[in-house]
Protein backbone atom coordinates (compact mmCIF):
# COMPACT_ATOMS: atom_id res chain seq x y z
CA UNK A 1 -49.16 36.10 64.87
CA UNK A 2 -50.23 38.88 62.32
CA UNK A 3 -47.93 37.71 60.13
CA UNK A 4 -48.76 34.00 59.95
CA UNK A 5 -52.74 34.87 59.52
CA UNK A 6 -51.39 36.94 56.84
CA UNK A 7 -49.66 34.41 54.89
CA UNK A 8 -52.70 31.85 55.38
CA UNK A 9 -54.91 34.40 54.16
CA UNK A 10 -53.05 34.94 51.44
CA UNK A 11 -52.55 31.44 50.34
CA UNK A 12 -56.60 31.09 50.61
CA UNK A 13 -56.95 34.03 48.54
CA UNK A 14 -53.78 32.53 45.53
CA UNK A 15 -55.88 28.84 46.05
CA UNK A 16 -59.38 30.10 45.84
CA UNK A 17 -57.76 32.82 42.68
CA UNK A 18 -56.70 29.27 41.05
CA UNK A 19 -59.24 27.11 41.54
CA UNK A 20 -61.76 29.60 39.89
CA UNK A 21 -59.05 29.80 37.02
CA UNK A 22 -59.30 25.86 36.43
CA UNK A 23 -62.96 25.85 36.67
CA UNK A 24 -62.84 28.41 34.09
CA UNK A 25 -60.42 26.87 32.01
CA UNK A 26 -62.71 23.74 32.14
CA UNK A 27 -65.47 25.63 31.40
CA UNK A 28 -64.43 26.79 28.31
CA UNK A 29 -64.05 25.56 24.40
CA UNK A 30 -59.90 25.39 24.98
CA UNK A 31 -60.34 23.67 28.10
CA UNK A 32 -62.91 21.36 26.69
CA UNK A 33 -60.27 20.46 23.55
CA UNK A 34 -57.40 19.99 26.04
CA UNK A 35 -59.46 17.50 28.15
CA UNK A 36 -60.48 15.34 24.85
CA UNK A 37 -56.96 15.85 23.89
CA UNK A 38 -55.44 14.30 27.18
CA UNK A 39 -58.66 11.41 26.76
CA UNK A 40 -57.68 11.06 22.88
CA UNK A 41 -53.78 10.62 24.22
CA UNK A 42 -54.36 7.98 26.84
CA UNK A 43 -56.60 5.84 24.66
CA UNK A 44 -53.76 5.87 22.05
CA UNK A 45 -51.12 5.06 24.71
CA UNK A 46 -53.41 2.22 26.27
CA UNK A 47 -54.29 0.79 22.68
CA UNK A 48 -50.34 0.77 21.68
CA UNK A 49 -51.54 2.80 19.18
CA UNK A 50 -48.63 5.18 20.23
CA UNK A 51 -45.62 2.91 20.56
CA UNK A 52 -46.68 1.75 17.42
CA UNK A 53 -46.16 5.04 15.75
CA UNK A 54 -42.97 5.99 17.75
CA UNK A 55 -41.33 2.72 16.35
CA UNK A 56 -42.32 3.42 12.70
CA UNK A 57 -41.19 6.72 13.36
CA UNK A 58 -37.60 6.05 14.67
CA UNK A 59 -37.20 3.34 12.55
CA UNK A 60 -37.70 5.49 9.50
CA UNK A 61 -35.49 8.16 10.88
CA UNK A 62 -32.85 5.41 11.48
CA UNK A 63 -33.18 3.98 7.94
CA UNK A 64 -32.38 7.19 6.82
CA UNK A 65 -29.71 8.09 8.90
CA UNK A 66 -28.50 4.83 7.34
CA UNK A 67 -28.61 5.62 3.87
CA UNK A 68 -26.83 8.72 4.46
CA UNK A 69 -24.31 7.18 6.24
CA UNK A 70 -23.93 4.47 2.88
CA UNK A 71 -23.60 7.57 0.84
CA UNK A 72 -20.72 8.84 3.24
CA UNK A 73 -18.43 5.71 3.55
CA UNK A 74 -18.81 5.65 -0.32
CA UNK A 75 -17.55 8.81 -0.73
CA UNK A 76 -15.00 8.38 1.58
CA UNK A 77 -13.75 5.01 -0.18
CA UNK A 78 -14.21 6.35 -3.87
CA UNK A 79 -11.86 9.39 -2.17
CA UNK A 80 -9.25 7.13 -1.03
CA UNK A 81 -9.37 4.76 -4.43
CA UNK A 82 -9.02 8.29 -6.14
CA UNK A 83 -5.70 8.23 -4.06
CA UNK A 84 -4.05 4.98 -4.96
């Protein structure tokens, strides 16, 4: 029985310990910027403002994984002409 009342007490003390973090945290500048960060963030998701930019992004990256791959198969074929 000692034990168990314990181990509640405990976890009131670690939940009351963390909820007076958070409020802290939300209290201050850093926790202020995080919350307009996370508000910035879902506007851009909701807007498509995001998957917009990801598919820009990745096509770029594939266009140039492209290219290099040109510029590899012509190596390879200019080193197998060099062959014959």
């Amino acid at each position: 029985m000692q034990l168990q009342r314990d181990l509640e007490s405990g976890l009131q003390e670690l939940g009351s310990s963390i909820r007076e973090a958070l409020d802290d945290l939300e209290a201050s500048e850093t926790g202020q910027r995080l919350k307009a960060d996370v508000e910035d963030l879902q506007a851009r998701a909701h807007s498509g403002e995001l998957e917009t930019k990801a598919r820009t992004e990745l096509k770029h990256a594939l266009d140039l994984a492209n290219c290099e791959l040109e510029k590899l198969a012509e190596r390879w074929k200019a080193a197998e002409d060099s062959k014959h």
